[in-house]
PDB file of N, CA and C in Angstrom:
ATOM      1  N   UNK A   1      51.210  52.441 106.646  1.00  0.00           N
ATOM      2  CA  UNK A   1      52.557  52.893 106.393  1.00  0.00           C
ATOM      3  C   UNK A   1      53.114  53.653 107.598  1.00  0.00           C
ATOM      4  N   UNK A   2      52.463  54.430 108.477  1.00  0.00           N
ATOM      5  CA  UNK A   2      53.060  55.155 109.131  1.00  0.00           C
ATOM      6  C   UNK A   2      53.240  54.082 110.939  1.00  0.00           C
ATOM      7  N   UNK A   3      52.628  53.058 111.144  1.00  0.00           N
ATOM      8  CA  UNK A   3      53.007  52.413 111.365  1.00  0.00           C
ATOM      9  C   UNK A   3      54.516  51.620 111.814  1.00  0.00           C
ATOM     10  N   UNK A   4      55.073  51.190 110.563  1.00  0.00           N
ATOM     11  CA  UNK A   4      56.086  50.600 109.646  1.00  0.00           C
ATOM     12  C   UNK A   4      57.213  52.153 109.922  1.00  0.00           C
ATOM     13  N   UNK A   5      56.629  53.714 109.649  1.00  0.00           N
ATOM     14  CA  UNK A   5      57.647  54.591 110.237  1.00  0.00           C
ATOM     15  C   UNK A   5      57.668  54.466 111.367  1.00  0.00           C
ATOM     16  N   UNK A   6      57.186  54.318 112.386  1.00  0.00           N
ATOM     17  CA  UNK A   6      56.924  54.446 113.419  1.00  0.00           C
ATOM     18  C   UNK A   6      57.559  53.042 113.951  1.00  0.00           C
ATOM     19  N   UNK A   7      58.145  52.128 113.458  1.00  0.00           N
ATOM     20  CA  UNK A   7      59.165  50.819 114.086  1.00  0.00           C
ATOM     21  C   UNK A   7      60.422  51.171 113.327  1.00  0.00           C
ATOM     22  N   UNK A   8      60.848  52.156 112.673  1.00  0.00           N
ATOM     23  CA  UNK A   8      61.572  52.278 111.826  1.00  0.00           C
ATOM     24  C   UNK A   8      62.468  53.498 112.738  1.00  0.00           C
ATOM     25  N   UNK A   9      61.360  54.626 113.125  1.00  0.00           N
ATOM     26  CA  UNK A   9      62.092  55.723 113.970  1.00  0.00           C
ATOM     27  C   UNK A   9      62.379  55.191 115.308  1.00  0.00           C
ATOM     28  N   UNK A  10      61.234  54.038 115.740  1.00  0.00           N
ATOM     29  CA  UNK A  10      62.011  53.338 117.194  1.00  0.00           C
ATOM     30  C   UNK A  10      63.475  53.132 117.043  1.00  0.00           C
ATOM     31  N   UNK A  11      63.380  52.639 115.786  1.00  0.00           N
ATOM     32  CA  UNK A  11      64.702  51.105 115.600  1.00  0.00           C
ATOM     33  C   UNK A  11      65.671  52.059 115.787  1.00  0.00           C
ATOM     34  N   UNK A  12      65.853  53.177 115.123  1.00  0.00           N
ATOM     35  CA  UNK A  12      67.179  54.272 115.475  1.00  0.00           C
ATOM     36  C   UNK A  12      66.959  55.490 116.105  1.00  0.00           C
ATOM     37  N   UNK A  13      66.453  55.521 116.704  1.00  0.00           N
ATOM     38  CA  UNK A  13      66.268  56.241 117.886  1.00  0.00           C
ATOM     39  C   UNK A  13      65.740  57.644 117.820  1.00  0.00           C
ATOM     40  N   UNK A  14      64.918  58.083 116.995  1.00  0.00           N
ATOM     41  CA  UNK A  14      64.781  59.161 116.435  1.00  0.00           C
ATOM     42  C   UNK A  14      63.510  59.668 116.612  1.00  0.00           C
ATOM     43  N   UNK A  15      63.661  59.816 118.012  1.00  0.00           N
ATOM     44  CA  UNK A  15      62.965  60.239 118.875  1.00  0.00           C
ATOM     45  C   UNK A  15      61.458  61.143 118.284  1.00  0.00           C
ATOM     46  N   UNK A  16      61.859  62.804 117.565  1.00  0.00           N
ATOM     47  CA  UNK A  16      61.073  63.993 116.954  1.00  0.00           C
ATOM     48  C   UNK A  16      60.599  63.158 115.785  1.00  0.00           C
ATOM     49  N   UNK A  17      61.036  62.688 115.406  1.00  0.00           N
ATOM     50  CA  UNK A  17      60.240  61.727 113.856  1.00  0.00           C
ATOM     51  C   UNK A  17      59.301  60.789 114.142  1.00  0.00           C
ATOM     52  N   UNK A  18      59.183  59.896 115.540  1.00  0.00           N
ATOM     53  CA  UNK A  18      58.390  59.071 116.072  1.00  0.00           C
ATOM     54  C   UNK A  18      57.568  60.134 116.551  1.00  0.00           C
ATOM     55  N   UNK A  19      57.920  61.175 117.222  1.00  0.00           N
ATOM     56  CA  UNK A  19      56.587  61.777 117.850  1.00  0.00           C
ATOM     57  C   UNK A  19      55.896  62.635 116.675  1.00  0.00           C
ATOM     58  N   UNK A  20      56.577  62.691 115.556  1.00  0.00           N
ATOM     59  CA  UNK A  20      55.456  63.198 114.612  1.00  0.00           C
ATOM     60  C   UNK A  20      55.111  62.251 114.459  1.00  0.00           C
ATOM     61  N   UNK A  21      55.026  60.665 113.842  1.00  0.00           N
ATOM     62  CA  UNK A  21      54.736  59.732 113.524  1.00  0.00           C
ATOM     63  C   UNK A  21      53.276  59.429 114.092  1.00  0.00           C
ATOM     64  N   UNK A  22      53.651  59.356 115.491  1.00  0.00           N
ATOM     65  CA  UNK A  22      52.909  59.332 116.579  1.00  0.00           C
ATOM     66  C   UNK A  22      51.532  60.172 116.044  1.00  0.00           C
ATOM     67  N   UNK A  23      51.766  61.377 115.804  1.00  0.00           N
ATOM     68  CA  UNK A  23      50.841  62.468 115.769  1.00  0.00           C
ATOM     69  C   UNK A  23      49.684  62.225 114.489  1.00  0.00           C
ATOM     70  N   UNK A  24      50.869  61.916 113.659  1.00  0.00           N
ATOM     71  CA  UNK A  24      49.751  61.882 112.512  1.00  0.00           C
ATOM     72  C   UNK A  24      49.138  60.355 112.550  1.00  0.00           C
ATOM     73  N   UNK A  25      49.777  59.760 113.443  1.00  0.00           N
ATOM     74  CA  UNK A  25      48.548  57.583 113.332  1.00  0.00           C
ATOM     75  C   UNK A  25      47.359  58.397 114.232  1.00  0.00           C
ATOM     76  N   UNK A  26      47.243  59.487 115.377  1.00  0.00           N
ATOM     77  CA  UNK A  26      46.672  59.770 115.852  1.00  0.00           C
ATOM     78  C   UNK A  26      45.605  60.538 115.096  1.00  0.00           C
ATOM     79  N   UNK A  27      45.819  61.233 114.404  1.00  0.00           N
ATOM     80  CA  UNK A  27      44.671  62.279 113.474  1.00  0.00           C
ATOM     81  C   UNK A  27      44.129  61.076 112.340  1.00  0.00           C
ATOM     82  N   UNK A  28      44.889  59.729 111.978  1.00  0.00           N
ATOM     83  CA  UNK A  28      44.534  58.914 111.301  1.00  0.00           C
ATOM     84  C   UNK A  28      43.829  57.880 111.763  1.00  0.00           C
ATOM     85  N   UNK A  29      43.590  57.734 113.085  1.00  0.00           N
ATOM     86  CA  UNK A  29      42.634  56.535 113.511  1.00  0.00           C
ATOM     87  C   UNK A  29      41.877  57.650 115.043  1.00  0.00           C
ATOM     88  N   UNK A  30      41.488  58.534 114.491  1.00  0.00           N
ATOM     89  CA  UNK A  30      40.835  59.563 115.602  1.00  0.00           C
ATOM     90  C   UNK A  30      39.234  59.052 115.254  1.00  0.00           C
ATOM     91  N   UNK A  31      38.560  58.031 114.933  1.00  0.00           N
ATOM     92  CA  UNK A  31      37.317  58.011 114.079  1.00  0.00           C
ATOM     93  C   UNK A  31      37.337  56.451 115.184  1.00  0.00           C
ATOM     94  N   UNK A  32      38.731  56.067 115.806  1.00  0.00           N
ATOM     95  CA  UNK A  32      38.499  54.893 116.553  1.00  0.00           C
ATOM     96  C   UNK A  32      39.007  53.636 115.932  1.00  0.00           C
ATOM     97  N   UNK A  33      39.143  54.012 114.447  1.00  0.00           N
ATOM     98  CA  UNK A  33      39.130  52.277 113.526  1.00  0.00           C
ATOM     99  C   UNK A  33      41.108  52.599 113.812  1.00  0.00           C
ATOM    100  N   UNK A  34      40.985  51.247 114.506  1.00  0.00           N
ATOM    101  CA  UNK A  34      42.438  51.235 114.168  1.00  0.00           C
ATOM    102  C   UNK A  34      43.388  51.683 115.110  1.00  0.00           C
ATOM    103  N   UNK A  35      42.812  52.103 116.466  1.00  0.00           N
ATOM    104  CA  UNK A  35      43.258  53.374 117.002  1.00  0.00           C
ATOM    105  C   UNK A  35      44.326  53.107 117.904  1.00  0.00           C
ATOM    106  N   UNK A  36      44.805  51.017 117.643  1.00  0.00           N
ATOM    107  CA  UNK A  36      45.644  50.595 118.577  1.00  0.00           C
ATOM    108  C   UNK A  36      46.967  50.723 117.880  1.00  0.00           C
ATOM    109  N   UNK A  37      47.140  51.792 116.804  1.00  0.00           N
ATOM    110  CA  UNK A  37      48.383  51.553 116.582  1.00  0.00           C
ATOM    111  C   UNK A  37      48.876  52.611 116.758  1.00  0.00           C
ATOM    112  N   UNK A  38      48.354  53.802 117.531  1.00  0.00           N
ATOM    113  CA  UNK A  38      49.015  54.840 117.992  1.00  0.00           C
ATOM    114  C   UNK A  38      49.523  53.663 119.476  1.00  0.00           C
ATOM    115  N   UNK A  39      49.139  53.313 119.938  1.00  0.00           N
ATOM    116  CA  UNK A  39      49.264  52.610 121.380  1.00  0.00           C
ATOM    117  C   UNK A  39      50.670  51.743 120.987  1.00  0.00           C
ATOM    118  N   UNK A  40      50.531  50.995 119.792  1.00  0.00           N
ATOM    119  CA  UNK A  40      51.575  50.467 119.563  1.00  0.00           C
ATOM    120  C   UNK A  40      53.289  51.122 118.930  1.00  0.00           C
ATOM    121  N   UNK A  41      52.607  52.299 118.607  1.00  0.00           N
ATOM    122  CA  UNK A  41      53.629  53.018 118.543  1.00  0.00           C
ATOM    123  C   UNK A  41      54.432  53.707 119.233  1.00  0.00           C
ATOM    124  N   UNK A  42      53.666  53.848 120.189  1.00  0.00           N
ATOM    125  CA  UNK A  42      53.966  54.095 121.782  1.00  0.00           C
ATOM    126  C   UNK A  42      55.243  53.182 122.134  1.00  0.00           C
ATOM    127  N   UNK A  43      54.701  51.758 122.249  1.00  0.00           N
ATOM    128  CA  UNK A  43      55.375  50.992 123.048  1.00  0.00           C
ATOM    129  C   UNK A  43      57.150  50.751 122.134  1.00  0.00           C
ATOM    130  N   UNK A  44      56.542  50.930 121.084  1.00  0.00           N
ATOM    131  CA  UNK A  44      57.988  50.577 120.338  1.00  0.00           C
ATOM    132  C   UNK A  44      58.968  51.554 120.704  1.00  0.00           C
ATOM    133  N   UNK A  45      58.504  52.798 121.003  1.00  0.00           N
ATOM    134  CA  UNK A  45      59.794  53.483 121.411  1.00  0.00           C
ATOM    135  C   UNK A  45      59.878  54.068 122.400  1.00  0.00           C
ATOM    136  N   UNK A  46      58.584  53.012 123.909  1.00  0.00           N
ATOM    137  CA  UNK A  46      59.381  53.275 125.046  1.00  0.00           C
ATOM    138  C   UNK A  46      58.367  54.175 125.522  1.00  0.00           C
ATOM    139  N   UNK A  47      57.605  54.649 124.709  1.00  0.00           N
ATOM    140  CA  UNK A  47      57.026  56.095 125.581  1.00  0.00           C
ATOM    141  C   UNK A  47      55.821  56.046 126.520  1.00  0.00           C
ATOM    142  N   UNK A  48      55.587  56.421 127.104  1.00  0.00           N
ATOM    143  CA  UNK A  48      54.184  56.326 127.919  1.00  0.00           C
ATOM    144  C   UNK A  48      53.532  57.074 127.174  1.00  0.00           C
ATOM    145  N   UNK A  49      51.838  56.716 127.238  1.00  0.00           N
ATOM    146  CA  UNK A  49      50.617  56.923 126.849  1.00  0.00           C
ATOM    147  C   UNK A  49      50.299  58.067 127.198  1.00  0.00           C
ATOM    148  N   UNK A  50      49.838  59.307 126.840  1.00  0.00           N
ATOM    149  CA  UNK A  50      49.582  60.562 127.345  1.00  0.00           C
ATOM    150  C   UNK A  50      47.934  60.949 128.103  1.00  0.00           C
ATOM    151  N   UNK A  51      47.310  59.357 127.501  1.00  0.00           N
ATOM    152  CA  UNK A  51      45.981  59.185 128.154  1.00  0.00           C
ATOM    153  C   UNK A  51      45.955  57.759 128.144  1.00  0.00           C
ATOM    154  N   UNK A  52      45.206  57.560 129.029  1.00  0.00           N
ATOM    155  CA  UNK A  52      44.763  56.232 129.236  1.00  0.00           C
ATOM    156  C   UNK A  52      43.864  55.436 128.081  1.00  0.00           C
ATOM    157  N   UNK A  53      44.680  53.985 127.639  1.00  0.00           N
ATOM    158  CA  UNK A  53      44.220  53.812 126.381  1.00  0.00           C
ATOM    159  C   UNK A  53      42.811  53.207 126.293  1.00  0.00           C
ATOM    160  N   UNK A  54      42.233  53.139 125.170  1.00  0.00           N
ATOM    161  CA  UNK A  54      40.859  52.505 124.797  1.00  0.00           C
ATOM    162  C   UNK A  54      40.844  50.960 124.449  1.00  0.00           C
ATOM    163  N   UNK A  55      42.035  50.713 124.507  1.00  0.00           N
ATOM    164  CA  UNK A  55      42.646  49.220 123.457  1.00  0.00           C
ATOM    165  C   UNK A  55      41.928  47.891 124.110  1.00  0.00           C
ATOM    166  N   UNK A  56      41.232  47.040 124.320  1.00  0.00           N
ATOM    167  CA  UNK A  56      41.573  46.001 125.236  1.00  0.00           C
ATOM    168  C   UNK A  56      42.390  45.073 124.371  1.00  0.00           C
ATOM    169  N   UNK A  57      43.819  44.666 125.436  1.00  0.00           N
ATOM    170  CA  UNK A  57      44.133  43.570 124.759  1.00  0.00           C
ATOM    171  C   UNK A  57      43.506  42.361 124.929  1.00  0.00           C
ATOM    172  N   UNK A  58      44.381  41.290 124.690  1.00  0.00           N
ATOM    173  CA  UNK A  58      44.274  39.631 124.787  1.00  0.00           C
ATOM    174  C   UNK A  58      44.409  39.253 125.901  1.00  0.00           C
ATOM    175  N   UNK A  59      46.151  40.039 126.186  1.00  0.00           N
ATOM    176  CA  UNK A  59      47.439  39.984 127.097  1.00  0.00           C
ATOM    177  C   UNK A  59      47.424  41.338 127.832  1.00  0.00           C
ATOM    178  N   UNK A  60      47.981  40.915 128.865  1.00  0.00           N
ATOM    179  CA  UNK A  60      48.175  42.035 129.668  1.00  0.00           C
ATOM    180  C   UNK A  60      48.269  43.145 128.876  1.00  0.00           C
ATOM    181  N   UNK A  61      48.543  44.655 128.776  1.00  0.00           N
ATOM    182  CA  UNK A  61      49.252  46.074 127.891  1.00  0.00           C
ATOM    183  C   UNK A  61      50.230  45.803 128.756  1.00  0.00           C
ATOM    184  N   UNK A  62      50.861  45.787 129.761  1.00  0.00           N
ATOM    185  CA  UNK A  62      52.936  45.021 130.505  1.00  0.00           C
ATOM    186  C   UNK A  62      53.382  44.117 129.333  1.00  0.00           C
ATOM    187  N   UNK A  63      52.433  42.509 128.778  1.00  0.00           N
ATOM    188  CA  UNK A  63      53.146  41.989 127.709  1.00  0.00           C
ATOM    189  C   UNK A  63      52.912  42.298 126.557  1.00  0.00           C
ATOM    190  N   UNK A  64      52.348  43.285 126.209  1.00  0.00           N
ATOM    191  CA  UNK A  64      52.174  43.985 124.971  1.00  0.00           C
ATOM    192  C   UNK A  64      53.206  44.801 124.499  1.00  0.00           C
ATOM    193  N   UNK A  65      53.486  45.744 125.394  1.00  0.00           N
ATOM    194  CA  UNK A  65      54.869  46.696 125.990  1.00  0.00           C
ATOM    195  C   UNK A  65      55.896  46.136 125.802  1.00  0.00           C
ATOM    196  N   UNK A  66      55.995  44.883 126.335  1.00  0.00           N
ATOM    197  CA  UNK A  66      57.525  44.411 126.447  1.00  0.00           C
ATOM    198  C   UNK A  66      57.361  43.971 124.807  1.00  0.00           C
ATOM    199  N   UNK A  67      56.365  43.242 124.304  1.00  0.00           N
ATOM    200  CA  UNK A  67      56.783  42.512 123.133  1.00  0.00           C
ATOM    201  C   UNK A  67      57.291  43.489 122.108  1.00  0.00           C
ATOM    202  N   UNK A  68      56.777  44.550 122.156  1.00  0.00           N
ATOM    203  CA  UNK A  68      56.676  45.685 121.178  1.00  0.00           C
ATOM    204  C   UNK A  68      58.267  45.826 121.173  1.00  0.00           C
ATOM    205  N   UNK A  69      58.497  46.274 122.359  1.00  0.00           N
ATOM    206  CA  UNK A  69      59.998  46.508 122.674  1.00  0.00           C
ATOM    207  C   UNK A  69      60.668  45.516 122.467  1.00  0.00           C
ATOM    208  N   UNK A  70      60.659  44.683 122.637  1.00  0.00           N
ATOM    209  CA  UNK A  70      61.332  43.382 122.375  1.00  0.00           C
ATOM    210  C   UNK A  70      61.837  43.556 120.914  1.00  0.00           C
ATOM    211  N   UNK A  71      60.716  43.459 119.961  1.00  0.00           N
ATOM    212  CA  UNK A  71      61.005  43.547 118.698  1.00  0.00           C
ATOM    213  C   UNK A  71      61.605  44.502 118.045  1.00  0.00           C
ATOM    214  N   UNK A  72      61.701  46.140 118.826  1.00  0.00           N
ATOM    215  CA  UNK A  72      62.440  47.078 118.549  1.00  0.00           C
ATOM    216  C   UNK A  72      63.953  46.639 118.841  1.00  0.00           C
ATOM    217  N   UNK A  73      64.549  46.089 120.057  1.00  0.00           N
ATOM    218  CA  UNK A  73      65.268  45.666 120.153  1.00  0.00           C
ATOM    219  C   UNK A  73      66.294  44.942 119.660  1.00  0.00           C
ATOM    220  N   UNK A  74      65.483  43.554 119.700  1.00  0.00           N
ATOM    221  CA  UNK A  74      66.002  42.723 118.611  1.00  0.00           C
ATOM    222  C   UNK A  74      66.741  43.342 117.034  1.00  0.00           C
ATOM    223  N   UNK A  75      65.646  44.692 116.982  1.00  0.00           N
ATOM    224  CA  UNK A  75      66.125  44.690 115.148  1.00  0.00           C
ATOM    225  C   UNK A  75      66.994  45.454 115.323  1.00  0.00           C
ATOM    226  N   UNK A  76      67.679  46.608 116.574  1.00  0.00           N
ATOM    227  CA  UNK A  76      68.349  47.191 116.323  1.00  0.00           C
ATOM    228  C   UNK A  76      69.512  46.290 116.628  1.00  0.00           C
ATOM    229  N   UNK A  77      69.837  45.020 117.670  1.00  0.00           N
ATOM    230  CA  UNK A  77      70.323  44.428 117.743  1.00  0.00           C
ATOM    231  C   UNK A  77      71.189  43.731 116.437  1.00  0.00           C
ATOM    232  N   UNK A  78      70.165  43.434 115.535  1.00  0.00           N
ATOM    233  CA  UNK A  78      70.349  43.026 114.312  1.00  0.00           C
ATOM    234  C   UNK A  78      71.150  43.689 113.655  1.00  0.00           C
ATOM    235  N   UNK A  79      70.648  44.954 113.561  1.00  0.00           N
ATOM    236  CA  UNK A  79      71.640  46.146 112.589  1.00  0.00           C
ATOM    237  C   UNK A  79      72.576  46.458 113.279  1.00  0.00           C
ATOM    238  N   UNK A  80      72.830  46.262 114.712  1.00  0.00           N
ATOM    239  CA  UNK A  80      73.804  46.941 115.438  1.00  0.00           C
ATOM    240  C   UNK A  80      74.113  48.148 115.573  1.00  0.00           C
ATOM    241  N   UNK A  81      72.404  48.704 116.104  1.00  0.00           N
ATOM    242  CA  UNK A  81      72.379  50.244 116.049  1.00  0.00           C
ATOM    243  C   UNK A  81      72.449  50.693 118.064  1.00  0.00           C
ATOM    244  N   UNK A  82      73.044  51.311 118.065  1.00  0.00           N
ATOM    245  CA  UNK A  82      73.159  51.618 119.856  1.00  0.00           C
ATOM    246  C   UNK A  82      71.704  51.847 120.002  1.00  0.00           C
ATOM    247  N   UNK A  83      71.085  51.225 121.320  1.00  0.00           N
ATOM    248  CA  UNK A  83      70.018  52.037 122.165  1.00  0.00           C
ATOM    249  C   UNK A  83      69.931  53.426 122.859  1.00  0.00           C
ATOM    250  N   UNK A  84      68.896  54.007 122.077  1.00  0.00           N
ATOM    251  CA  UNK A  84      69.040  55.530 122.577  1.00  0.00           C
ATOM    252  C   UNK A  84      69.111  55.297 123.500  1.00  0.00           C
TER     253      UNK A  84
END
Protein backbone atom coordinates (compact mmCIF):
# COMPACT_ATOMS: atom_id res chain seq x y z
CA UNK A 1 0.00 0.00 0.00
CA UNK A 2 2.44 2.53 0.73
CA UNK A 3 3.92 1.97 -2.43
CA UNK A 4 0.62 2.86 -4.44
CA UNK A 5 0.98 6.27 -1.80
CA UNK A 6 4.03 6.82 -2.86
CA UNK A 7 2.88 7.05 -7.01
CA UNK A 8 -0.01 8.82 -5.78
CA UNK A 9 2.11 11.72 -3.82
CA UNK A 10 4.50 11.68 -7.04
CA UNK A 11 1.43 12.11 -9.31
CA UNK A 12 0.60 15.57 -7.44
CA UNK A 13 3.42 16.72 -6.33
CA UNK A 14 3.41 16.44 -2.76
CA UNK A 15 6.57 16.45 -2.10
CA UNK A 16 6.49 16.09 2.50
CA UNK A 17 3.91 13.17 2.02
CA UNK A 18 6.29 11.23 -0.42
CA UNK A 19 9.15 11.80 1.87
CA UNK A 20 7.20 10.40 4.71
CA UNK A 21 6.07 7.73 2.40
CA UNK A 22 9.52 7.23 1.57
CA UNK A 23 10.38 6.84 5.30
CA UNK A 24 8.06 4.48 6.40
CA UNK A 25 8.67 1.73 2.85
CA UNK A 26 12.11 2.26 4.44
CA UNK A 27 11.50 1.03 8.20
CA UNK A 28 9.17 -1.53 6.18
CA UNK A 29 11.62 -3.38 4.00
CA UNK A 30 14.79 -2.53 6.45
CA UNK A 31 15.01 -6.63 6.94
CA UNK A 32 16.01 -6.31 2.93
CA UNK A 33 12.70 -8.22 1.60
CA UNK A 34 11.42 -5.89 -0.72
CA UNK A 35 13.76 -3.14 -0.24
CA UNK A 36 13.45 -2.04 -4.06
CA UNK A 37 10.53 -0.16 -3.47
CA UNK A 38 11.95 2.48 -1.41
CA UNK A 39 14.34 2.84 -4.68
CA UNK A 40 11.29 2.93 -6.66
CA UNK A 41 9.80 5.42 -4.82
CA UNK A 42 12.56 7.42 -5.24
CA UNK A 43 12.42 7.48 -8.87
CA UNK A 44 8.74 8.32 -9.14
CA UNK A 45 9.22 11.57 -7.70
CA UNK A 46 12.48 12.50 -9.09
CA UNK A 47 14.57 12.23 -6.04
CA UNK A 48 18.03 10.97 -5.70
CA UNK A 49 19.00 8.06 -3.52
CA UNK A 50 20.54 9.22 -0.22
CA UNK A 51 22.81 6.00 -0.41
CA UNK A 52 23.86 4.00 -2.91
CA UNK A 53 21.32 1.32 -3.72
CA UNK A 54 21.45 -2.56 -3.04
CA UNK A 55 18.88 -3.27 -5.99
CA UNK A 56 20.41 -5.03 -9.03
CA UNK A 57 18.32 -4.39 -11.84
CA UNK A 58 17.64 -6.20 -15.28
CA UNK A 59 18.07 -2.68 -16.97
CA UNK A 60 20.21 -0.13 -16.44
CA UNK A 61 18.82 2.04 -12.70
CA UNK A 62 19.02 5.40 -15.90
CA UNK A 63 16.04 3.03 -17.52
CA UNK A 64 14.53 2.23 -14.44
CA UNK A 65 14.48 6.06 -13.47
CA UNK A 66 13.17 7.20 -16.54
CA UNK A 67 10.42 4.45 -16.66
CA UNK A 68 9.32 5.20 -13.17
CA UNK A 69 9.06 8.78 -14.22
CA UNK A 70 7.63 8.18 -17.26
CA UNK A 71 4.70 6.64 -15.62
CA UNK A 72 4.42 9.45 -13.06
CA UNK A 73 4.13 11.58 -15.88
CA UNK A 74 1.98 10.13 -18.08
CA UNK A 75 -0.71 9.91 -15.14
CA UNK A 76 -0.42 13.33 -14.24
CA UNK A 77 -0.65 14.05 -17.84
CA UNK A 78 -3.81 12.11 -17.76
CA UNK A 79 -5.41 14.02 -14.91
CA UNK A 80 -3.95 17.17 -16.07
CA UNK A 81 -2.18 17.90 -12.96
CA UNK A 82 0.88 20.60 -13.49
CA UNK A 83 4.49 19.20 -12.87
CA UNK A 84 5.90 20.30 -9.69
Amino acid sequence: MELALAFHYAVRGEDQALAATIGRLRELTATGDFAYFTDIAHFMGGLPHPEPSTTRWTRSEDDVRAAWGDLVQARQHHLRVPAP
